[in-house]
Protein backbone atom coordinates (compact mmCIF):
# COMPACT_ATOMS: atom_id res chain seq x y z
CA UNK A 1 58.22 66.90 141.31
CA UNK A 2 54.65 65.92 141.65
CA UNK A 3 53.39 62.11 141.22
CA UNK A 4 51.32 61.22 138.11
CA UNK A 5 48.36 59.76 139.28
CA UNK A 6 48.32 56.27 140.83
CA UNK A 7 46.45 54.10 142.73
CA UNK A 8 49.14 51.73 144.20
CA UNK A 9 52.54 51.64 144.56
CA UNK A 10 55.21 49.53 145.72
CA UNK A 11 58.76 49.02 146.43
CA UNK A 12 60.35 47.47 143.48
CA UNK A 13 63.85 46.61 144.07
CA UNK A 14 62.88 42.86 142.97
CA UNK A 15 62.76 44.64 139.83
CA UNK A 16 65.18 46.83 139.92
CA UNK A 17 67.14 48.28 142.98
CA UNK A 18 66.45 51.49 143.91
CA UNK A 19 62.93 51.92 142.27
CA UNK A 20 59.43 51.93 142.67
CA UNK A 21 56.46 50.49 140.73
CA UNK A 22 53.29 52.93 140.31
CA UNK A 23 49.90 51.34 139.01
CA UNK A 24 47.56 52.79 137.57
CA UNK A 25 43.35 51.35 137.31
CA UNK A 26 44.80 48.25 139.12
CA UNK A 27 44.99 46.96 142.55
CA UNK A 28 47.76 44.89 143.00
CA UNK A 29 51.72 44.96 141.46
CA UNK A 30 53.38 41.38 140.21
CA UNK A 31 56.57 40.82 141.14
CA UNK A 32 58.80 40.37 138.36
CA UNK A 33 59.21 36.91 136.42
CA UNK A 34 61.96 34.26 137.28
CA UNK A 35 64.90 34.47 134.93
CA UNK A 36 64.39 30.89 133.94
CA UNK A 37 62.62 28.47 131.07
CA UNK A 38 59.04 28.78 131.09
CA UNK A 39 57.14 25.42 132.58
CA UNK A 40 53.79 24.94 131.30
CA UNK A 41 51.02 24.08 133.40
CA UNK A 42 48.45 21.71 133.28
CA UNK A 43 46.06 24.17 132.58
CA UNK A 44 48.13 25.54 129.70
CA UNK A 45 49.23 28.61 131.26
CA UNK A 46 52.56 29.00 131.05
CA UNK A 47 53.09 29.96 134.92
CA UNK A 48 54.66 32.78 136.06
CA UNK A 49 55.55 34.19 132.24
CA UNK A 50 52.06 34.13 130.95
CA UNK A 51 52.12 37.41 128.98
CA UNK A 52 48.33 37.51 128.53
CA UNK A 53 48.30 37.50 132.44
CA UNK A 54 50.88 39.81 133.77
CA UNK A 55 51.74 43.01 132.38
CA UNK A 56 55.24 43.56 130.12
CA UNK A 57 57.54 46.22 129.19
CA UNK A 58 55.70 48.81 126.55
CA UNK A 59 56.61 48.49 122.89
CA UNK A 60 55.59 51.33 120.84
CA UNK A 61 55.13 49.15 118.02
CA UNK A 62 52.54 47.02 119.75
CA UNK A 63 50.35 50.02 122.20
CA UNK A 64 47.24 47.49 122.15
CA UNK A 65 48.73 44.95 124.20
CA UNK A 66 47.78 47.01 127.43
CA UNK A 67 44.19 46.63 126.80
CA UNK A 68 44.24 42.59 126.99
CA UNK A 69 41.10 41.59 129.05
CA UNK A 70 41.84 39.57 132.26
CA UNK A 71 39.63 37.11 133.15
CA UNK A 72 36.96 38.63 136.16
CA UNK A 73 37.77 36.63 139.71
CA UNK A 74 35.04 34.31 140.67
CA UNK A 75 33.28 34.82 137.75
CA UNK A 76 30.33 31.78 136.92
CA UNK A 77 30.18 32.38 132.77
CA UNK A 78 33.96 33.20 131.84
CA UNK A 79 33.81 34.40 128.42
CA UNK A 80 35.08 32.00 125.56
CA UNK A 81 38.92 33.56 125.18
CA UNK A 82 39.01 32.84 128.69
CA UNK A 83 37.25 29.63 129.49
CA UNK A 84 39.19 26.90 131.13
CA UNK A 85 40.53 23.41 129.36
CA UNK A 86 38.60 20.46 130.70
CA UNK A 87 37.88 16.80 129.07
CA UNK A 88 34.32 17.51 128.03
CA UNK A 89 35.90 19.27 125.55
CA UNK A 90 36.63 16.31 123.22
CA UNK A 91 35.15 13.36 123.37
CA UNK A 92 36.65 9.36 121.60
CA UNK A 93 36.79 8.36 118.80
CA UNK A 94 34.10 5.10 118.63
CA UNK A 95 36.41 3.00 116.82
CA UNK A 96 39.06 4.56 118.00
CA UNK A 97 39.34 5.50 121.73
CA UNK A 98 43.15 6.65 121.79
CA UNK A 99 42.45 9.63 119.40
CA UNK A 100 39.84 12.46 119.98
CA UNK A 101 38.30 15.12 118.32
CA UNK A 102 36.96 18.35 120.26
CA UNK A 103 33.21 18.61 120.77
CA UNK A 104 31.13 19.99 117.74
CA UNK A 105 29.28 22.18 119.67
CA UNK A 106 32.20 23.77 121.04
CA UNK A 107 33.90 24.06 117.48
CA UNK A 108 30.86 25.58 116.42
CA UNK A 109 31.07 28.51 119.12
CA UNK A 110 34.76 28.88 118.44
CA UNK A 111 34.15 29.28 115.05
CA UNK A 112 31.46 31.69 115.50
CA UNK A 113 33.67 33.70 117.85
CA UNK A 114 36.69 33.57 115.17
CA UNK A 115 34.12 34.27 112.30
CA UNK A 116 32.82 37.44 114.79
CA UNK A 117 36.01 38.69 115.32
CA UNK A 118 37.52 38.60 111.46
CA UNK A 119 34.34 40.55 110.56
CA UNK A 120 35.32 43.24 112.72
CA UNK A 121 39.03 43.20 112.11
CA UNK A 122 38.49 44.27 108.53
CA UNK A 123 38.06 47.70 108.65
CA UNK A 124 40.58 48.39 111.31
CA UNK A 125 43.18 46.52 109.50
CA UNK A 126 42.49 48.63 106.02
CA UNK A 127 42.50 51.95 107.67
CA UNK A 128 45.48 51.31 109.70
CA UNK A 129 47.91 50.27 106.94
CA UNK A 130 47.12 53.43 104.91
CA UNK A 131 47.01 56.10 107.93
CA UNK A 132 50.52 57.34 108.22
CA UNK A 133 49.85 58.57 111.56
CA UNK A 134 50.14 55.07 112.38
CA UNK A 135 52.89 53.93 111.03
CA UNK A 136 55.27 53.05 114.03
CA UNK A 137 51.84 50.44 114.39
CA UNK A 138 52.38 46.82 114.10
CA UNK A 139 48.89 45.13 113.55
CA UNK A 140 48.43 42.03 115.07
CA UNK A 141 48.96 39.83 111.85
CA UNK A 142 50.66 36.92 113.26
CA UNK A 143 47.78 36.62 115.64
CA UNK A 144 45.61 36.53 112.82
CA UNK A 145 47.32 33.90 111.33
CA UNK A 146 47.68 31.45 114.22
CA UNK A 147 44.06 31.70 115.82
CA UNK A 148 43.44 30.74 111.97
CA UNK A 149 45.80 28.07 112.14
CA UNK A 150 44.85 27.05 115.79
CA UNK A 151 41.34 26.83 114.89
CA UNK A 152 42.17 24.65 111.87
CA UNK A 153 43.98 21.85 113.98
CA UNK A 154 41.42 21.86 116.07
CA UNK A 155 38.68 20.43 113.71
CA UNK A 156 41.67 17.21 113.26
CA UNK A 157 42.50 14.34 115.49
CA UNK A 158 43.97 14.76 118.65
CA UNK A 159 46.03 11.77 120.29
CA UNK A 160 47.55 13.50 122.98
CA UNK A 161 45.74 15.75 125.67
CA UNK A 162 48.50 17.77 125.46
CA UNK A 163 47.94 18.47 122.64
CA UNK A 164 44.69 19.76 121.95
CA UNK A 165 45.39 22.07 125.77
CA UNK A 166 48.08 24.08 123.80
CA UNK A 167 46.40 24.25 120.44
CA UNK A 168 43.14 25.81 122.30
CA UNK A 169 45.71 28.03 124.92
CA UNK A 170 47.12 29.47 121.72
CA UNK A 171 43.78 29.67 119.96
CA UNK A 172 42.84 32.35 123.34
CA UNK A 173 46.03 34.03 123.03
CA UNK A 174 45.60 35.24 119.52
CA UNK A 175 42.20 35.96 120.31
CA UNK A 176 42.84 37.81 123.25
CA UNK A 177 45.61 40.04 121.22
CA UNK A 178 42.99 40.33 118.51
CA UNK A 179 40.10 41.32 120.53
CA UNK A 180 42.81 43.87 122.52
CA UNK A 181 43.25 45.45 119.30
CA UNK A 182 40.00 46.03 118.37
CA UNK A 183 39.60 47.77 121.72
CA UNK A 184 42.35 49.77 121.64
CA UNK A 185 41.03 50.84 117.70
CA UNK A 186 37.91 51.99 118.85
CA UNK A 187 39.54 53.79 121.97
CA UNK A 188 41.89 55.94 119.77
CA UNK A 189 39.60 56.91 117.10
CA UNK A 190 37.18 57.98 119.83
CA UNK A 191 39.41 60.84 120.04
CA UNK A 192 38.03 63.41 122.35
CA UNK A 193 34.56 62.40 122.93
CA UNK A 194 36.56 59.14 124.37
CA UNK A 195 34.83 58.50 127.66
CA UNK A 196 36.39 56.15 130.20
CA UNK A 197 34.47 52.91 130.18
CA UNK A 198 33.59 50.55 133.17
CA UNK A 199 35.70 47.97 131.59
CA UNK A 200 37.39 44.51 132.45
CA UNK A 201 40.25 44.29 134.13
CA UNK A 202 43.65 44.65 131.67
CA UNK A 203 46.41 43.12 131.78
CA UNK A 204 47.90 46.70 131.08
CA UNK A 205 52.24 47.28 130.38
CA UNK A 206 55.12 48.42 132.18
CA UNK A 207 56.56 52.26 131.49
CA UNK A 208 59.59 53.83 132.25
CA UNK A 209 58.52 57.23 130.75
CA UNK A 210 56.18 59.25 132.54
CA UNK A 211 54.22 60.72 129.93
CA UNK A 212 53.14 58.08 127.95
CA UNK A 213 52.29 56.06 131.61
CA UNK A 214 49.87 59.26 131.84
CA UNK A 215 48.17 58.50 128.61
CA UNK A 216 47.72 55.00 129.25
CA UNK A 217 46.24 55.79 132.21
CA UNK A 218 43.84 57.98 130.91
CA UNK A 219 42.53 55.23 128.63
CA UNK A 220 41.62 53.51 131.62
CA UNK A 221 43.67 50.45 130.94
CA UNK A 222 46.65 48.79 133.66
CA UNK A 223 49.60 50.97 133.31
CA UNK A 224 52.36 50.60 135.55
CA UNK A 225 55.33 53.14 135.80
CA UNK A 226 58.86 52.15 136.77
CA UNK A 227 60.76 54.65 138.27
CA UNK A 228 64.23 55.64 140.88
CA UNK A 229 62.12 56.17 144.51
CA UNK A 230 63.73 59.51 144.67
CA UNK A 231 61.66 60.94 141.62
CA UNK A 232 58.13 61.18 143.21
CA UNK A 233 57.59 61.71 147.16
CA UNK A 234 54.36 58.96 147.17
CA UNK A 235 51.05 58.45 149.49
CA UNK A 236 52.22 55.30 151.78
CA UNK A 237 48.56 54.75 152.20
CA UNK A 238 48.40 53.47 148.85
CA UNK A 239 51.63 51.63 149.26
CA UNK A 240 51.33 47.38 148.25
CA UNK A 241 53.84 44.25 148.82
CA UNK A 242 54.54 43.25 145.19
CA UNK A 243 51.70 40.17 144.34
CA UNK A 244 53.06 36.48 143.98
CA UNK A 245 52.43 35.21 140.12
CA UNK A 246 49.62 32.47 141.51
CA UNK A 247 49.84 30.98 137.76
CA UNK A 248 53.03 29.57 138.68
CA UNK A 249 51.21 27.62 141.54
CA UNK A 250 49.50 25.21 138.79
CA UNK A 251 50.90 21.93 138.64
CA UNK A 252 53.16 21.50 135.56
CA UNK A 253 52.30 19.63 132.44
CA UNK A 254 56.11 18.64 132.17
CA UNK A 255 59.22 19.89 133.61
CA UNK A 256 61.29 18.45 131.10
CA UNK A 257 62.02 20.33 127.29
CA UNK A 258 59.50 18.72 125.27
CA UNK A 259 59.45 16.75 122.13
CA UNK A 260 57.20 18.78 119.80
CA UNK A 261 54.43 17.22 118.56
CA UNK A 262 53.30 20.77 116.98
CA UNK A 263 54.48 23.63 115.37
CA UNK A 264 57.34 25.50 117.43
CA UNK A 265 55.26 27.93 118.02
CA UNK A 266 52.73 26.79 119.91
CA UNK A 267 55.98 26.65 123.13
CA UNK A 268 56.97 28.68 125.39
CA UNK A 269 60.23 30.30 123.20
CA UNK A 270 63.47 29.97 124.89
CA UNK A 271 65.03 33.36 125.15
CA UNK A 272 68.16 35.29 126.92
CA UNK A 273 66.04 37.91 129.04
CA UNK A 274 62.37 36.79 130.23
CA UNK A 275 61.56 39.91 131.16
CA UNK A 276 62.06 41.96 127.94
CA UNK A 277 61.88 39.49 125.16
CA UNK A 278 59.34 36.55 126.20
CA UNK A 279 56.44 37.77 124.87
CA UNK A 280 57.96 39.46 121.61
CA UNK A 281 59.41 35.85 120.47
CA UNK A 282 55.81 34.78 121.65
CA UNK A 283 54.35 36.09 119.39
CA UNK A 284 56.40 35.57 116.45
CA UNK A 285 58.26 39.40 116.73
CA UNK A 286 61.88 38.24 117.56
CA UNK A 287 64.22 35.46 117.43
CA UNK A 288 63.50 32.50 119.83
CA UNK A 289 66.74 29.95 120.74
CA UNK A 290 65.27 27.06 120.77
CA UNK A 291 64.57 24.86 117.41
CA UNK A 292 61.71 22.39 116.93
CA UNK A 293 62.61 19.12 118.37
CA UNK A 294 60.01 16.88 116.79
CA UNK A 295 58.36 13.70 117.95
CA UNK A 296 58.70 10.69 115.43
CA UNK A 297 55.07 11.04 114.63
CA UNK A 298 55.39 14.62 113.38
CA UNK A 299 58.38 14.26 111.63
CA UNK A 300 56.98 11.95 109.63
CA UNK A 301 53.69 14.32 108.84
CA UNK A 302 55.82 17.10 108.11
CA UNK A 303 57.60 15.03 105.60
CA UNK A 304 54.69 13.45 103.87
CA UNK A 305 53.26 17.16 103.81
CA UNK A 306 56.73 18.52 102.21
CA UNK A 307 56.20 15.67 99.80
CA UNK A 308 52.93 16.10 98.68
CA UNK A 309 53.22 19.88 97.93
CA UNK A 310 56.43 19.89 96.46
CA UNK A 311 54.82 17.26 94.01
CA UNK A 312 51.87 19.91 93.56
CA UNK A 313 54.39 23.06 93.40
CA UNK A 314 52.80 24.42 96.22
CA UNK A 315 55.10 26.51 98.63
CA UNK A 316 54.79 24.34 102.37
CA UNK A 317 53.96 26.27 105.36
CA UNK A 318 54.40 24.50 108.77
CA UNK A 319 51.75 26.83 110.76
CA UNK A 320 49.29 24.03 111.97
């Protein structure tokens, strides 16, 4: 049987014995995520299971996922979904130096960038819901919601640096879905005058059928095909040692299960398999095991928030 095409390939019995991993449009092959809790980093990453990073198994509900942009190596203007978190990005309160608030310039140029991106999402969000053709298609709504929500905690107080790293990590990772969608939109209804762009780097998905990691590849994303090393006699000049996960190299915010001072959501979910369900539960697609485990401080929010809109008859939503 001949090989699709490829341009790397490695053993893969870290993944699963017996197999090999093919890549397509990239240059290197993870090696597969430890089967344990996710620890978030200092940075905000969350390691070795950041699913904006390193590619996951295909759902056909969600195709656009493979076009997430990666970050360019050693690049000097990262672009703002994939800027890093530093302290110049909120300043003290005069009055108040324990609590912060995040720099108005910078919550000017997020806002812009949400504002930009909502514009655009419009159409593609109308024409999708009444196309039948594409109606195993998910659109990214919850990521809507929470760079919305994100966005909106941002403008309050911040008392914890903790804090204000996830709410603007999670603020990039809608984005980055969102942005991802609109690329994979304008790839599909490009049709056949599609031509394959000189594009970022994508974070791309893992296949286990060989015909849709052909299309995939054709769109010029990462695609990365899964498959028993007997199927496909391969070109050991292209052959690659699986790549480390250098996220997982950051030193850790905490290593113990946090006391939420925000919305559940904004954790790392606690699932049974991290290598087909962490970024569904992500994302707000499947069940997560853990429950919010608030601080003292938030409970106490959450109630008085309860409280005032049950007095209004307003229904309460939790998001920020």
């Amino acid at each position: 049987m001949s090989s699709p095409l490829y341009t790397c390939w490695a053993d893969a019995d870290d993944w699963r014995p017996g197999f090999v991993i093919l890549g397509a449009n990239v240059n290197s092959i993870p090696t597969p995520p430890p089967q344990s809790q996710v620890i978030i980093g200092a940075d905000g990453f969350w390691g070795a299971h950041e699913w904006t990073v390193y590619p996951q198994p295909h759902r056909r509900e969600f195709p656009y996922l493979a076009w997430i942009p990666l970050c360019r190596p050693n690049t000097s203007d990262p672009s703002d979904i994939h800027t890093s978190v530093d302290k110049s990005m909120w300043r003290a309160q005069p009055s108040q130096p324990n609590i912060h608030v995040i720099s108005g310039p910078l919550l000017d140029k997020l806002t812009k960038k949400w504002e930009s991106i909502k514009a655009a999402l419009e159409d593609p969000f109308k024409k999708i819901s009444s196309d039948p053709s594409f109606l195993s298609v998910r659109h990214p709504k919850e990521a809507y919601i929470r760079a919305f929500a994100a966005l909106s905690r941002m403008e309050k107080e911040f008392g914890a640096w903790r804090d204000f790293v996830e709410v603007f990590r999670n603020f990039q990772r809608s984005l980055l879905e969102l942005v991802a969608f609109l690329d994979w939109w304008k790839d599909i209804r490009a049709g056949d005058k599609f031509q394959c762009p000189i594009r970022v780097p994508t974070r791309g998905a893992i296949f286990e059928d060989v015909r849709l990691y052909e299309n995939y590849a054709r769109w010029s994303v990462g695609a990365f095909l899964l498959v028993h090393r007997s199927t496909f006699v391969l070109d050991h000049s292209k052959q690659v040692a699986l790549s480390p996960r250098t996220l997982c190299k950051s030193q850790p915010m905490s290593v113990d299960p946090p006391l939420h001072s925000l919305a559940l959501w904004y954790y790392p979910p606690l699932v049974h398999d991290f290598v087909m369900e962490l970024e569904t539960a992500a994302r707000g697609y499947a069940e997560r095991l853990d429950t919010l485990n608030p601080t003292k401080v938030f409970k106490r929010k959450q109630d008085e928030m309860e409280n005032r809109k049950a007095e209004n008859g307003k229904p309460v939503s939790h998001l920020p």
